[in-house]
Protein backbone atom coordinates (compact mmCIF):
# COMPACT_ATOMS: atom_id res chain seq x y z
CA UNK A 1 160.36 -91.79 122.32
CA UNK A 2 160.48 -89.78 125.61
CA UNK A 3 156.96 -88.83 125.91
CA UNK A 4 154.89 -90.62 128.41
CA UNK A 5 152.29 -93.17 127.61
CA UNK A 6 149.37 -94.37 129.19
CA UNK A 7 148.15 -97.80 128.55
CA UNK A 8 149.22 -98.03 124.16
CA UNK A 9 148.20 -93.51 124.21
CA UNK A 10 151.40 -91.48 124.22
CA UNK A 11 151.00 -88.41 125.83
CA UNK A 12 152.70 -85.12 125.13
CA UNK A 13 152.41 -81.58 126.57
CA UNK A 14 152.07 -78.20 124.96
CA UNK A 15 153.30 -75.09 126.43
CA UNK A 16 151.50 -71.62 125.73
CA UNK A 17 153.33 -68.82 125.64
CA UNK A 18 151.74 -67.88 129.14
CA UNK A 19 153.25 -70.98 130.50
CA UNK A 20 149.83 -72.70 130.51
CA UNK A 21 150.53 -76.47 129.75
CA UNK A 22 148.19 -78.76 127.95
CA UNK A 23 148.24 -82.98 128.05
CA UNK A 24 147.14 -84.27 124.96
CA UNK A 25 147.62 -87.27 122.96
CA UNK A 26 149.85 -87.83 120.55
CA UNK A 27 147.05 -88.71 118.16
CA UNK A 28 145.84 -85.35 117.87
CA UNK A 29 149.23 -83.33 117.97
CA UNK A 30 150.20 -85.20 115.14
CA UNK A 31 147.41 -83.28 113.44
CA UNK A 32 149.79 -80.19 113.27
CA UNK A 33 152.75 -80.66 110.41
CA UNK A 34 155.19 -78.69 112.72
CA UNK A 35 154.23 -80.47 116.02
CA UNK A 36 154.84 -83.68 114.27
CA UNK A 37 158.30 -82.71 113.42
CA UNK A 38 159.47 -81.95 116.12
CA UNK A 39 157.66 -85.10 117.84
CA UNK A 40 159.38 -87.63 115.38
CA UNK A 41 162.79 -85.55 114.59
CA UNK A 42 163.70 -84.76 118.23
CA UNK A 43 161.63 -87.32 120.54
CA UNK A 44 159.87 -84.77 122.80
CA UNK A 45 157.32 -84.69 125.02
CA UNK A 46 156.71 -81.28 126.05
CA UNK A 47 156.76 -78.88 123.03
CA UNK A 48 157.23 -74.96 124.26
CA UNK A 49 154.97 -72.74 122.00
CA UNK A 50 155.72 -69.23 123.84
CA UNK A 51 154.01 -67.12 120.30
CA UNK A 52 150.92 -69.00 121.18
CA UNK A 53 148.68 -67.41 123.98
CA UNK A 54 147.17 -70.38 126.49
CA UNK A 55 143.16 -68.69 124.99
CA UNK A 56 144.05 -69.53 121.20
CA UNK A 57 145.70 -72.73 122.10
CA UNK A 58 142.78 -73.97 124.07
CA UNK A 59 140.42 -73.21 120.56
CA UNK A 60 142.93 -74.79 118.56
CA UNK A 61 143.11 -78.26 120.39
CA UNK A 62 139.45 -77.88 121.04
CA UNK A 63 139.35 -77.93 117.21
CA UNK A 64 141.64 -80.74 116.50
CA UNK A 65 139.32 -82.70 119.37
CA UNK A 66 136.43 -82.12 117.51
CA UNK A 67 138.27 -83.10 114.09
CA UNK A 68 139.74 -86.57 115.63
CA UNK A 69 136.13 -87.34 116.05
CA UNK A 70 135.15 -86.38 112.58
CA UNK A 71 133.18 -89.18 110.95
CA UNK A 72 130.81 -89.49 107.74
CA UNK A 73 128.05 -90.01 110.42
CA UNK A 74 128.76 -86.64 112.23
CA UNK A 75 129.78 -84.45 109.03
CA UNK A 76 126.83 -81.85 109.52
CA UNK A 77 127.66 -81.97 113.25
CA UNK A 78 131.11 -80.96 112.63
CA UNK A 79 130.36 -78.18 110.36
CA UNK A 80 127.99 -76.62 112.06
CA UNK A 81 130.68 -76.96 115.29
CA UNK A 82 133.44 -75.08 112.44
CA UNK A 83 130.68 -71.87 111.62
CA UNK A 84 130.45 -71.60 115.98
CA UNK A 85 134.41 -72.00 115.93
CA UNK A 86 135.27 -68.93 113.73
CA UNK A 87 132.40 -66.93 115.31
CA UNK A 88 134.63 -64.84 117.24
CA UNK A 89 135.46 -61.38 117.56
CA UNK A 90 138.20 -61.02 114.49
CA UNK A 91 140.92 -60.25 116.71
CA UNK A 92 141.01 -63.80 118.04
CA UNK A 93 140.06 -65.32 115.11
CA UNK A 94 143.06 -63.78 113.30
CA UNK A 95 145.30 -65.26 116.14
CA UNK A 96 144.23 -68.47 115.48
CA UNK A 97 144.79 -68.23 111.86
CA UNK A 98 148.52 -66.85 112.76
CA UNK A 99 149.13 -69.56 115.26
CA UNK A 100 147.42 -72.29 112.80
CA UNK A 101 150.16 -70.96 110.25
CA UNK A 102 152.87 -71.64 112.58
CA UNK A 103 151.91 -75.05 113.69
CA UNK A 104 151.26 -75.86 109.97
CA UNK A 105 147.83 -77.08 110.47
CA UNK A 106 146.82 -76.85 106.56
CA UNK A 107 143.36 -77.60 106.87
CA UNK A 108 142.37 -75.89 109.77
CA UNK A 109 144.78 -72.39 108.20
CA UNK A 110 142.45 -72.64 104.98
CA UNK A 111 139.21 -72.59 106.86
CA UNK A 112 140.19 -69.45 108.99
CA UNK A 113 142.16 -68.20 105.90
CA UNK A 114 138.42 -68.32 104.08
CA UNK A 115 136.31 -66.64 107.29
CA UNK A 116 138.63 -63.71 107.31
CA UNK A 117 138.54 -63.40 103.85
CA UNK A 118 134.38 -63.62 104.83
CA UNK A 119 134.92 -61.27 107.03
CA UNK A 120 136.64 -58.49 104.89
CA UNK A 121 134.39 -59.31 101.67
CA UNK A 122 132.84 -56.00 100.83
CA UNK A 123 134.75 -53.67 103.18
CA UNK A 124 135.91 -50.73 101.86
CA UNK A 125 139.86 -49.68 102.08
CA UNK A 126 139.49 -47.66 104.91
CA UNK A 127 137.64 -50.15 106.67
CA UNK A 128 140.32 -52.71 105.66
CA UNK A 129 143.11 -50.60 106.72
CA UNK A 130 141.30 -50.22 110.26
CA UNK A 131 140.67 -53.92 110.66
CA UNK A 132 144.28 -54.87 110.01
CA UNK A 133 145.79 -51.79 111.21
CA UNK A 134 147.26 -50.30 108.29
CA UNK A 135 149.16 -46.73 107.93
CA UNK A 136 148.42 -46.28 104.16
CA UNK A 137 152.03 -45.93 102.53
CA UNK A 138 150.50 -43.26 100.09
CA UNK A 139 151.09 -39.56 100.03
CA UNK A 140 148.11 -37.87 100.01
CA UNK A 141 148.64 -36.77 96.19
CA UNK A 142 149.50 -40.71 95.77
CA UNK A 143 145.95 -41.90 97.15
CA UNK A 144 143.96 -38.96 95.14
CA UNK A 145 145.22 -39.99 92.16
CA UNK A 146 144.66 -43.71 93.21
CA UNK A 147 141.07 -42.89 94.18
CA UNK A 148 140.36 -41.48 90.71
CA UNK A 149 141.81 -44.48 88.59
CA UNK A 150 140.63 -47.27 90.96
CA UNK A 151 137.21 -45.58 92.61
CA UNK A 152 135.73 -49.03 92.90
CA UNK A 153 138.59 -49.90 95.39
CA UNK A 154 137.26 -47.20 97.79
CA UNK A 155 133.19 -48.58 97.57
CA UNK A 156 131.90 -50.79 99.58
CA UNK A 157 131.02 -51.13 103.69
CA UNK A 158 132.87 -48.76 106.28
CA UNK A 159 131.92 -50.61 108.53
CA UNK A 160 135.31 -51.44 110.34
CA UNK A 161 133.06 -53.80 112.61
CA UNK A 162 135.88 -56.50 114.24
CA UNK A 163 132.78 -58.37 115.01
């Protein structure tokens, strides 16, 4: 493999897509399905991940640190380290669920996945549409006549809080 080792550790390097590079070992790259493809199928040591800004990327691996570490000893530790890790505004914490998807992280992509869908519980459309910056398809006949057979759809919080 070309990546560089130190003492038995192999060490690779990730590139965000602001150039920022990252040293980590192997050990907790291989944590990402995608990463350990291309680590094993091409022999790499510095993986380019220009979608990724160098901010997510630094709360992913800070992530898959913590999660290395995870033992039945430190279980509570750890989730009470995973509610801190998703309290973030929703913008970045909908960046890291993108970038999680694209490094194949499963775990860590259901977790996020879940504190979105936390996030949006209870929201009404409009406040949905907001949040994920939706242009509603509809014509305005269309959504009148949707309002009136699905009125439930259009109850809830309007709060469009990204919070």
């Amino acid at each position: 493999m070309a990546s560089s080792t130190t003492g038995e550790k192999k060490i690779l390097t990730l590139k965000g897509g602001d150039n920022e590079e990252f040293i980590l070992e192997e050990s907790l790259v291989l944590q990402s399905e995608l990463l350990k493809n291309m680590v094993k199928e091409e022999r790499v040591s510095s993986i380019p991940l220009p979608s990724i800004k160098s901010k997510t990327l630094v709360k992913i691996i800070e992530y898959l640190k913590k999660h290395a570490e995870l033992t039945p000893s430190n279980k509570e530790e750890f989730k009470n380290f995973e509610k801190e890790f998703v309290n973030v505004v929703l913008e970045e914490l909908l960046d890291i669920t993108v970038a999680v998807n694209y490094l194949k992280i499963n775990g860590l992509l259901e977790f996020c996945c879940q504190a979105v869908a936390d996030r949006i519980k209870d929201k009404s459309v409009e406040a949905v549409r907001k949040i994920f910056r939706i242009e509603s398809d509809f014509t305005p006949e269309e959504e009148s006549e949707f309002r009136k057979e699905t009125p439930e759809a259009f109850e809830g919080d309007l709060d469009d809080t990204t919070n």
